[in-house]
C-alpha atoms as a PDB file:
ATOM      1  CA  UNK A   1       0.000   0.000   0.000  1.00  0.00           C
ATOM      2  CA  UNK A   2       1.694   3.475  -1.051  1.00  0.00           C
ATOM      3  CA  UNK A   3       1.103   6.691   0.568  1.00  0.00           C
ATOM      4  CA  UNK A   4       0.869   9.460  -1.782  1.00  0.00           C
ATOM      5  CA  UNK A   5       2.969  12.342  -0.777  1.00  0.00           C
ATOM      6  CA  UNK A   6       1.931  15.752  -0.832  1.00  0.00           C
ATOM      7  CA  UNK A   7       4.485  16.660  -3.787  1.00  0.00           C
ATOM      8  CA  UNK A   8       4.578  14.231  -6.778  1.00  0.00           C
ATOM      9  CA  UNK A   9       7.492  13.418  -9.159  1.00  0.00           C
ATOM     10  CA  UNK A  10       6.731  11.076 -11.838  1.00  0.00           C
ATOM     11  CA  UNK A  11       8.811   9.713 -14.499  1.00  0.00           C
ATOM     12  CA  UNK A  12       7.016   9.068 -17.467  1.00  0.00           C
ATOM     13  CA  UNK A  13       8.067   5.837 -20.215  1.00  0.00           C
ATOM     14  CA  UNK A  14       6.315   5.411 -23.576  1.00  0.00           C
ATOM     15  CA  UNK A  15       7.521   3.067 -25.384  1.00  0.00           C
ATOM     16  CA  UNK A  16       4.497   1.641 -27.457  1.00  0.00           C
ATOM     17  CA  UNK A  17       5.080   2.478 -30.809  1.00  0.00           C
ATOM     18  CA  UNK A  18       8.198   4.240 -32.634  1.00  0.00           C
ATOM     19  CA  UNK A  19       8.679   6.783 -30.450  1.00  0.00           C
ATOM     20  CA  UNK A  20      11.082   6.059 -27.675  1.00  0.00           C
ATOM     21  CA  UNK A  21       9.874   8.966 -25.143  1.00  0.00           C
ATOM     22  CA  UNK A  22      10.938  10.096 -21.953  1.00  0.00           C
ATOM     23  CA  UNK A  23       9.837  12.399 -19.464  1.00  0.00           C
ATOM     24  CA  UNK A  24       9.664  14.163 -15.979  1.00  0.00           C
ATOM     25  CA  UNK A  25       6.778  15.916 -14.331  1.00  0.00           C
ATOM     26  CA  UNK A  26       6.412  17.615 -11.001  1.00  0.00           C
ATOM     27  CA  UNK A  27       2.807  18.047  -9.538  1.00  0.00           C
ATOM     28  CA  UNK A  28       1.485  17.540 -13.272  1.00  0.00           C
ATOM     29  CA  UNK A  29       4.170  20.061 -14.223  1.00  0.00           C
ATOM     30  CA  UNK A  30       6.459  18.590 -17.371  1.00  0.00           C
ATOM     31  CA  UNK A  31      10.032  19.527 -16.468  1.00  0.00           C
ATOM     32  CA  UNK A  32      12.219  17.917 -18.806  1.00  0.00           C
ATOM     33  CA  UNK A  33      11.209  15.404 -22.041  1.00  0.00           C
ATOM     34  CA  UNK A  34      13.961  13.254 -23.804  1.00  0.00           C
ATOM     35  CA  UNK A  35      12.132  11.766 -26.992  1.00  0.00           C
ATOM     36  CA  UNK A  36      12.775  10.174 -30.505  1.00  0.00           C
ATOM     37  CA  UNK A  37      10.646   8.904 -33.503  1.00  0.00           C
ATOM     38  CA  UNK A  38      12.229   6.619 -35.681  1.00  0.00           C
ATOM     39  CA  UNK A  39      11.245   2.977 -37.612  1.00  0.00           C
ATOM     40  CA  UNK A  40      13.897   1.646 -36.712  1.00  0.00           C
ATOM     41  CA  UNK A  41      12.721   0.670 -33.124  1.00  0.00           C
ATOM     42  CA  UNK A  42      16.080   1.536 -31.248  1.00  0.00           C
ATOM     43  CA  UNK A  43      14.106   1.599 -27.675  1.00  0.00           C
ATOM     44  CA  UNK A  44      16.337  -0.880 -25.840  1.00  0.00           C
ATOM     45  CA  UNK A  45      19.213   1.727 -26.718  1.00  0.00           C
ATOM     46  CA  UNK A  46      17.931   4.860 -26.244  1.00  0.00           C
ATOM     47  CA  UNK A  47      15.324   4.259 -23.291  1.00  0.00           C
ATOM     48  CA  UNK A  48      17.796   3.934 -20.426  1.00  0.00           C
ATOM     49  CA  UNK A  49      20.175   6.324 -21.678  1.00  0.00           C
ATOM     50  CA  UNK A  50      16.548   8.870 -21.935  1.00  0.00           C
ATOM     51  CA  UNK A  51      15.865   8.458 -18.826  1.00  0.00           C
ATOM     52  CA  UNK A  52      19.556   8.972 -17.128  1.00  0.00           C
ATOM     53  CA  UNK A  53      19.249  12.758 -19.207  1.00  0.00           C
ATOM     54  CA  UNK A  54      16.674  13.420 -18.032  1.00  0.00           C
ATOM     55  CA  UNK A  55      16.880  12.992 -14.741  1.00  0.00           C
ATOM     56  CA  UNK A  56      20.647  15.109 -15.172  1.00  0.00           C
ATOM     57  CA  UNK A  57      18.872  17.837 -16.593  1.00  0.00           C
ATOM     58  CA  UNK A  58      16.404  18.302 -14.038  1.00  0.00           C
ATOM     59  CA  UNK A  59      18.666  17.393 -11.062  1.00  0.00           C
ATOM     60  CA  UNK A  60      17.128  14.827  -9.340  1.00  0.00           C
ATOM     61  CA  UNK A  61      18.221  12.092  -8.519  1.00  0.00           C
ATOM     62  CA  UNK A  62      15.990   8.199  -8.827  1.00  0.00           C
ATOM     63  CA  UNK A  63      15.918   8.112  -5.181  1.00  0.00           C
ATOM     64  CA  UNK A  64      13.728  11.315  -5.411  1.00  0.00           C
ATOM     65  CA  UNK A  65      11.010   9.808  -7.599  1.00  0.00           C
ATOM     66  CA  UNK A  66       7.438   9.397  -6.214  1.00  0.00           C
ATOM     67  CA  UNK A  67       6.478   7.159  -9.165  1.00  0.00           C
ATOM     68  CA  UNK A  68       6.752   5.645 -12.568  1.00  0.00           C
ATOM     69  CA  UNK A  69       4.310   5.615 -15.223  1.00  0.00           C
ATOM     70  CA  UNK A  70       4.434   3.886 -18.175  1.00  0.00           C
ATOM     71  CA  UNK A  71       2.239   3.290 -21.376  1.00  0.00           C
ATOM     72  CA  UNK A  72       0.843   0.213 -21.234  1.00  0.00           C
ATOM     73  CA  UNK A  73      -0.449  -0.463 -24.698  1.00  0.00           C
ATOM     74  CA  UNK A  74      -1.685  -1.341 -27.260  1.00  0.00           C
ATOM     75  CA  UNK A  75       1.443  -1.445 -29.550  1.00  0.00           C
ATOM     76  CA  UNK A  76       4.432  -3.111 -30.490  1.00  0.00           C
ATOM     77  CA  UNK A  77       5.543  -5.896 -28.865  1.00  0.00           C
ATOM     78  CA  UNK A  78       8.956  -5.402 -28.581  1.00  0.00           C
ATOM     79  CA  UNK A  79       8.298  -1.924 -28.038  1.00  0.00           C
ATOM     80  CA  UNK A  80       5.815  -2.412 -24.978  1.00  0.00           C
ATOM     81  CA  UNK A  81       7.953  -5.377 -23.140  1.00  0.00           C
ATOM     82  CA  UNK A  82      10.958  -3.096 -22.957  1.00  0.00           C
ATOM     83  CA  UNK A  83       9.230  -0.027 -21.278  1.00  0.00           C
ATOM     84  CA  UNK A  84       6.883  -2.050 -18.983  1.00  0.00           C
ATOM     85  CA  UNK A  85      10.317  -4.394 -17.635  1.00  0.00           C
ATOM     86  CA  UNK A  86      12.146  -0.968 -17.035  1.00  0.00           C
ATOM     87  CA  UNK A  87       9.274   1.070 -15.482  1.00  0.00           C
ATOM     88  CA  UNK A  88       8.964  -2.418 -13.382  1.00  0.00           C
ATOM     89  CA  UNK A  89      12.558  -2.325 -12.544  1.00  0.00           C
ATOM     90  CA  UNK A  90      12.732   0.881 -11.183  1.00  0.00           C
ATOM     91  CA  UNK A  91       9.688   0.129  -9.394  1.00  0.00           C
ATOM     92  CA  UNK A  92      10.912  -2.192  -7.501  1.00  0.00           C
ATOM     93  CA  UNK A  93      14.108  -1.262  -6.838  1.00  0.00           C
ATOM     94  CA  UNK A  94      12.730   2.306  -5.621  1.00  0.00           C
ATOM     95  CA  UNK A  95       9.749   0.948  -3.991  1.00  0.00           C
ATOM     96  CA  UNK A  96       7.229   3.246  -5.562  1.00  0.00           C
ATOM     97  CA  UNK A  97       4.240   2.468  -7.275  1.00  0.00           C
ATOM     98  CA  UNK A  98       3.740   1.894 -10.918  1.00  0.00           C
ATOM     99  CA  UNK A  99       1.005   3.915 -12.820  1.00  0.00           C
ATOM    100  CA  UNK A 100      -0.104   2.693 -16.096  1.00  0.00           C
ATOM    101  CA  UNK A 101      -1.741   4.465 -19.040  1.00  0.00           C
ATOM    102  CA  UNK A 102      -3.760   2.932 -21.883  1.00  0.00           C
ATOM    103  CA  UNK A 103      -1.706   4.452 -25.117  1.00  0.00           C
ATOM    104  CA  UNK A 104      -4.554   5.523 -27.493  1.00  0.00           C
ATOM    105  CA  UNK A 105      -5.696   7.991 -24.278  1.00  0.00           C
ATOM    106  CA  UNK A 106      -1.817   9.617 -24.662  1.00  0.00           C
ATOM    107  CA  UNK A 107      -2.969  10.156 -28.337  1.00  0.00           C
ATOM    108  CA  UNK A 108      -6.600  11.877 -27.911  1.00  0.00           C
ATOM    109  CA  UNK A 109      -4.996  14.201 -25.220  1.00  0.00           C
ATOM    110  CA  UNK A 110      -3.052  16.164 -28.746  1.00  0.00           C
ATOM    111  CA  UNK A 111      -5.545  16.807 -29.665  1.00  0.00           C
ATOM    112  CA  UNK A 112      -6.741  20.462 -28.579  1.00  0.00           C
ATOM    113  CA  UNK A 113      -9.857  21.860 -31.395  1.00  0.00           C
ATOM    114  CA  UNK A 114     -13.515  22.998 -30.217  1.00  0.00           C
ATOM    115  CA  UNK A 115     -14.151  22.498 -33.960  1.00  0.00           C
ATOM    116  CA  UNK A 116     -14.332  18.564 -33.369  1.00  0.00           C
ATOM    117  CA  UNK A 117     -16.918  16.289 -31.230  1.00  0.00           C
ATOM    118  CA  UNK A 118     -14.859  12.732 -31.818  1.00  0.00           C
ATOM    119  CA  UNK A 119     -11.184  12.095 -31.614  1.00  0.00           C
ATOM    120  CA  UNK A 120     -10.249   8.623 -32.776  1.00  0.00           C
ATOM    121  CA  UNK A 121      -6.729   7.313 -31.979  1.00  0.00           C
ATOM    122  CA  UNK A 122      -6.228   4.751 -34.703  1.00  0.00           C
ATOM    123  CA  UNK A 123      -2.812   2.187 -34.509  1.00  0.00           C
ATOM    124  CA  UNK A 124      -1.782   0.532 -37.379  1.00  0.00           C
ATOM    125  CA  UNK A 125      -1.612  -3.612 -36.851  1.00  0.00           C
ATOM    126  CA  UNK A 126      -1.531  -5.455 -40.060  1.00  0.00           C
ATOM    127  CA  UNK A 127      -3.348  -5.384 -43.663  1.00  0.00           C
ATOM    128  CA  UNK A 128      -6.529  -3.173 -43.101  1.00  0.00           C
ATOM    129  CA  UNK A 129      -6.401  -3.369 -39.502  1.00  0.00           C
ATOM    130  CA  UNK A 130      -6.134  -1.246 -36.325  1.00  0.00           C
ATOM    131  CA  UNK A 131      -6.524  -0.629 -32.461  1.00  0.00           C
ATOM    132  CA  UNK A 132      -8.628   2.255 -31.887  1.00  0.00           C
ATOM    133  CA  UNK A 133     -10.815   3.746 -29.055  1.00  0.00           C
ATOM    134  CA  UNK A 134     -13.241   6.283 -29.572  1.00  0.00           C
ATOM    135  CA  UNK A 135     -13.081   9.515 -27.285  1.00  0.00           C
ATOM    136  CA  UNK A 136     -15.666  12.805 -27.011  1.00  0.00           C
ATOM    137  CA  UNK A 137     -14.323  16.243 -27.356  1.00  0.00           C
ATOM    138  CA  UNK A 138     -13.335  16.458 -23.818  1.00  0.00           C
ATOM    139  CA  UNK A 139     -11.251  13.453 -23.682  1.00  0.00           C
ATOM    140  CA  UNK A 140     -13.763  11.008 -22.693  1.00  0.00           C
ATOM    141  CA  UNK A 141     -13.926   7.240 -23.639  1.00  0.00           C
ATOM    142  CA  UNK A 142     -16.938   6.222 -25.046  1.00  0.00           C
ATOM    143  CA  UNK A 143     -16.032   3.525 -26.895  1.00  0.00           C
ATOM    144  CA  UNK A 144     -12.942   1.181 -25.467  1.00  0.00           C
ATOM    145  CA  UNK A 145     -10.006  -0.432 -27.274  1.00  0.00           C
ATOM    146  CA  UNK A 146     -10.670  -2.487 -30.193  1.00  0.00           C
ATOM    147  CA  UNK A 147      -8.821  -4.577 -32.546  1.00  0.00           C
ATOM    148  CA  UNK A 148     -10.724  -3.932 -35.827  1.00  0.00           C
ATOM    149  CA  UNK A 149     -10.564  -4.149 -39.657  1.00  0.00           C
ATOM    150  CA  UNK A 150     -11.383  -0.830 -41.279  1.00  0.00           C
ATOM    151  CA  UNK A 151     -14.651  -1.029 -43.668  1.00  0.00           C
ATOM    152  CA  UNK A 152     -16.714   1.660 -45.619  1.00  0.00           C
ATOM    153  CA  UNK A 153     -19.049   1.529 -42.640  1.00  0.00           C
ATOM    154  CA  UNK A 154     -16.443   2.024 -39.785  1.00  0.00           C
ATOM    155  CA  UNK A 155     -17.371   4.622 -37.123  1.00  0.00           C
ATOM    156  CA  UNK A 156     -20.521   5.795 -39.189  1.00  0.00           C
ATOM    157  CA  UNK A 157     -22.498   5.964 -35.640  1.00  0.00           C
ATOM    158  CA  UNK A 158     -20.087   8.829 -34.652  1.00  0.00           C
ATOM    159  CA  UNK A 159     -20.387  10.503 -38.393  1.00  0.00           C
ATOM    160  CA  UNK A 160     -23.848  10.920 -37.590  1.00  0.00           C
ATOM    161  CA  UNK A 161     -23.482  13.553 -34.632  1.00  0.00           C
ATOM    162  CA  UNK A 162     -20.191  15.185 -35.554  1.00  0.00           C
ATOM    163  CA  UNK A 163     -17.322  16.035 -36.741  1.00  0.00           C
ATOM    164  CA  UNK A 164     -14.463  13.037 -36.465  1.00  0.00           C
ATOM    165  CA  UNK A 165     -10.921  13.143 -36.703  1.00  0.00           C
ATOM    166  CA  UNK A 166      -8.772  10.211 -36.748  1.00  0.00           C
ATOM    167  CA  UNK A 167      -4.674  10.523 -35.594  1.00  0.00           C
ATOM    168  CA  UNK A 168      -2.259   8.018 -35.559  1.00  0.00           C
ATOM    169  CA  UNK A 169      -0.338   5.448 -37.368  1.00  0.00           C
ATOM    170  CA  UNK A 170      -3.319   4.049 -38.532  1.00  0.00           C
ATOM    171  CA  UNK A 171      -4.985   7.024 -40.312  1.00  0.00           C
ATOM    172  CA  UNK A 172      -3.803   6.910 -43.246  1.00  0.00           C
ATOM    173  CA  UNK A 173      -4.966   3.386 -43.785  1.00  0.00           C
ATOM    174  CA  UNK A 174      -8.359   4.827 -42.644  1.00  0.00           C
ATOM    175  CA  UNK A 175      -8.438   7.428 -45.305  1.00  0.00           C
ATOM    176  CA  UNK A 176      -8.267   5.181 -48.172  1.00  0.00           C
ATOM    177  CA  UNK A 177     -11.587   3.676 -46.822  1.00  0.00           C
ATOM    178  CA  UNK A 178     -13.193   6.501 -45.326  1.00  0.00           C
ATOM    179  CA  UNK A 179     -13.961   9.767 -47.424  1.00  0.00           C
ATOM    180  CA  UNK A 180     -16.925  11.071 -45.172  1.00  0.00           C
ATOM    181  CA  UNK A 181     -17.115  15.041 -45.066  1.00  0.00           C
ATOM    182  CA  UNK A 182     -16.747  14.688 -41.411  1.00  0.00           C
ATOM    183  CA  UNK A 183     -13.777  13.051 -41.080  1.00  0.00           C
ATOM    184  CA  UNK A 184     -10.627  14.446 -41.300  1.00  0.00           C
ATOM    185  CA  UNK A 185      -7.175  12.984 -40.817  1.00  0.00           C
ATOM    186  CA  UNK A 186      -4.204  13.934 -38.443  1.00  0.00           C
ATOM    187  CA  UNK A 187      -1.384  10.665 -39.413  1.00  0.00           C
ATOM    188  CA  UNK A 188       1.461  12.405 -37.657  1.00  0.00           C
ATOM    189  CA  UNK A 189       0.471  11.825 -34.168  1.00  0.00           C
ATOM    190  CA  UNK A 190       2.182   9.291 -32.234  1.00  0.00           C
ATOM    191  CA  UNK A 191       2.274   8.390 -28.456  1.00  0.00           C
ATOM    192  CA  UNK A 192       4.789  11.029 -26.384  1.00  0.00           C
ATOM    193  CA  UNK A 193       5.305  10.790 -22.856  1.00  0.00           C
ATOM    194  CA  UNK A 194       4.558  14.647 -23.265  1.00  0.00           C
ATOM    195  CA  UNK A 195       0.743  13.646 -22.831  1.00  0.00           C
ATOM    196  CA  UNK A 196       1.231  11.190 -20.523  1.00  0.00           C
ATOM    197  CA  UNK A 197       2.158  13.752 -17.868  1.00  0.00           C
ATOM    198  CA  UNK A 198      -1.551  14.711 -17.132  1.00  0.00           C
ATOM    199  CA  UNK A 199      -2.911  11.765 -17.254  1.00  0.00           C
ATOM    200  CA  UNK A 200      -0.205  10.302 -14.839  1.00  0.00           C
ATOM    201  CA  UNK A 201      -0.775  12.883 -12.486  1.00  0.00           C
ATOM    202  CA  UNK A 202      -4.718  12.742 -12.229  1.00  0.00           C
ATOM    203  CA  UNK A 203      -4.120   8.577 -11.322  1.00  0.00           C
ATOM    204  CA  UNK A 204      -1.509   9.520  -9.037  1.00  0.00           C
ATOM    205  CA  UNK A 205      -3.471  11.762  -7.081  1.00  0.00           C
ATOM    206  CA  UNK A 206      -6.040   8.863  -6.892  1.00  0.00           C
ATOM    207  CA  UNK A 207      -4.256   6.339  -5.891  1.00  0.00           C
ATOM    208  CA  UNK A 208      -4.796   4.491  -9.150  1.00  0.00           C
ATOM    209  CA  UNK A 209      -1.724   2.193  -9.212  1.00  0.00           C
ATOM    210  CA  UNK A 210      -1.160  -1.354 -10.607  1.00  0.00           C
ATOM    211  CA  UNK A 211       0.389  -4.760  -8.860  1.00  0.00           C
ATOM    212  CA  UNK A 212       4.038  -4.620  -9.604  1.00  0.00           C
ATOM    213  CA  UNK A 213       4.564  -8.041  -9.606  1.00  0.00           C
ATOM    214  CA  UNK A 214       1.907  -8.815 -12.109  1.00  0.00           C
ATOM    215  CA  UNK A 215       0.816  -5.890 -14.362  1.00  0.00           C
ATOM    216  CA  UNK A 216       1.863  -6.956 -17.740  1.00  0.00           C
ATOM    217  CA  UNK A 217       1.453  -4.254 -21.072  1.00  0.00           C
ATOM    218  CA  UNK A 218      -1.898  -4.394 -23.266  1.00  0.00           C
ATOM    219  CA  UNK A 219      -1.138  -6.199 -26.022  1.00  0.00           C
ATOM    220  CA  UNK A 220      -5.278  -7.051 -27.236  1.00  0.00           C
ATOM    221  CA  UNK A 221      -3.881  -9.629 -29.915  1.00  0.00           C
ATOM    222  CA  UNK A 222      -2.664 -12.757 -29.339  1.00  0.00           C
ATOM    223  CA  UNK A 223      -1.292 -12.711 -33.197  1.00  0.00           C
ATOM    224  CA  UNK A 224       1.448 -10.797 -31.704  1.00  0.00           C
ATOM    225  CA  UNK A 225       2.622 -13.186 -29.713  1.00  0.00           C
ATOM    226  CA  UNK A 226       2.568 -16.043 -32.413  1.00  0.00           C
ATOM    227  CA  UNK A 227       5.742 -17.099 -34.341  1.00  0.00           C
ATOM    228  CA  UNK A 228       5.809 -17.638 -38.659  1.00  0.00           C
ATOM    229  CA  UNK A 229       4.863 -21.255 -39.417  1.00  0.00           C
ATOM    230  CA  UNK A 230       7.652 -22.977 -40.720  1.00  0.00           C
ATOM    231  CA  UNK A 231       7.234 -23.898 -43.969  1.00  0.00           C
END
């Protein structure tokens, strides 16, 4: 059982996708970020060295931490083992309490536009499909994480009361598919551990944490997991 301290400094991992991000927040507060985007996948290279400069620029030291959060999926494989095992680490040797966050929430939260009533977070996974959850204007869920393959028909309940936009890996697979007048397309977005300070925080202050010992990433598909048949 962890107390929550008055003051909060968080350390923020995401990991999920190409973007090997980094950051520090105090009380909600981003003080330093440490981030880079590349196909490549180079996350069990850069993550620990991300999170040593970080904490250099800031001045603080690990022992100083309140907490770590780290995204906890959907995504890569690869990607999510390697930020889950070193937020889990540090956990543990620290002995302060993991936070995670679901990664499609990371991406709705870049989203800032009062001209939009849908924001839908869309990760490519293979052929013509993708994990996406469905969030209102102010950053509510209202539909949870799916594993789905994109059709003409896809999201036409939300076309009917607004305006959509779609960000993410997975958009521009959408827009091949979907040509509605009220959807429109953001495909640069990707997860940043920018986003995730917020989000951290608010669980934080709640007392939201996960089981150390046996919190393991979001992976939805079990496809992921499977090896190519041997022919």
């Amino acid at each position: 059982m962890y107390l929550c301290s008055r003051m909060s400094i968080i350390l923020n991992l995401e990991t999920a996708t190409t973007n090997c991000s980094v950051s520090i927040a105090k009380e909600g507060r981003i003080l330093a970020i440490k981030e880079h985007d590349t196909p490549n996948y180079s996350h069990s290279e850069q993550l620990h060295v991300f999170i040593q400069e970080v904490l250099k620029e800031v001045n603080i030291d690990a022992s100083e931490l309140d907490a770590i959060a780290v995204s906890k999926g959907p995504g890569s494989y690869t990607g999510l083992r390697i930020g889950v095992s070193a937020a889990k680490g540090l956990c543990f040797a620290l002995d302060i309490p993991l936070i995670s966050i679901a990664t499609l929430s990371s991406m709705a939260a870049q989203i800032i536009s009062s001209d939009i009533d849908y924001i839908i977070p869309v990760l490519d996974a293979r052929r013509m499909e993708v994990y996406s959850a469905v969030f209102d204007k102010d950053k509510n869920e209202v539909r949870t994480t799916e594993a789905e393959i994109i059709e003409e028909n896809s999201f036409s309940e939300y076309l009917e009361k607004g305006k959509v936009i779609l960000v993410g890996s997975g958009a521009e697979k959408c827009k091949t598919m979907l040509s509605h007048a009220n959807f429109s397309y953001n495909t640069t977005i990707v997860p940043s551990a920018n986003e995730m300070v917020q989000l951290s925080y608010k669980k934080f202050k709640a007392g939201e944490f996960e089981d150390v010992a046996y919190f393991e990433p979001y992976y939805l598909k079990d496809f992921m997991l499977q090896q190519k048949k041997k022919k």
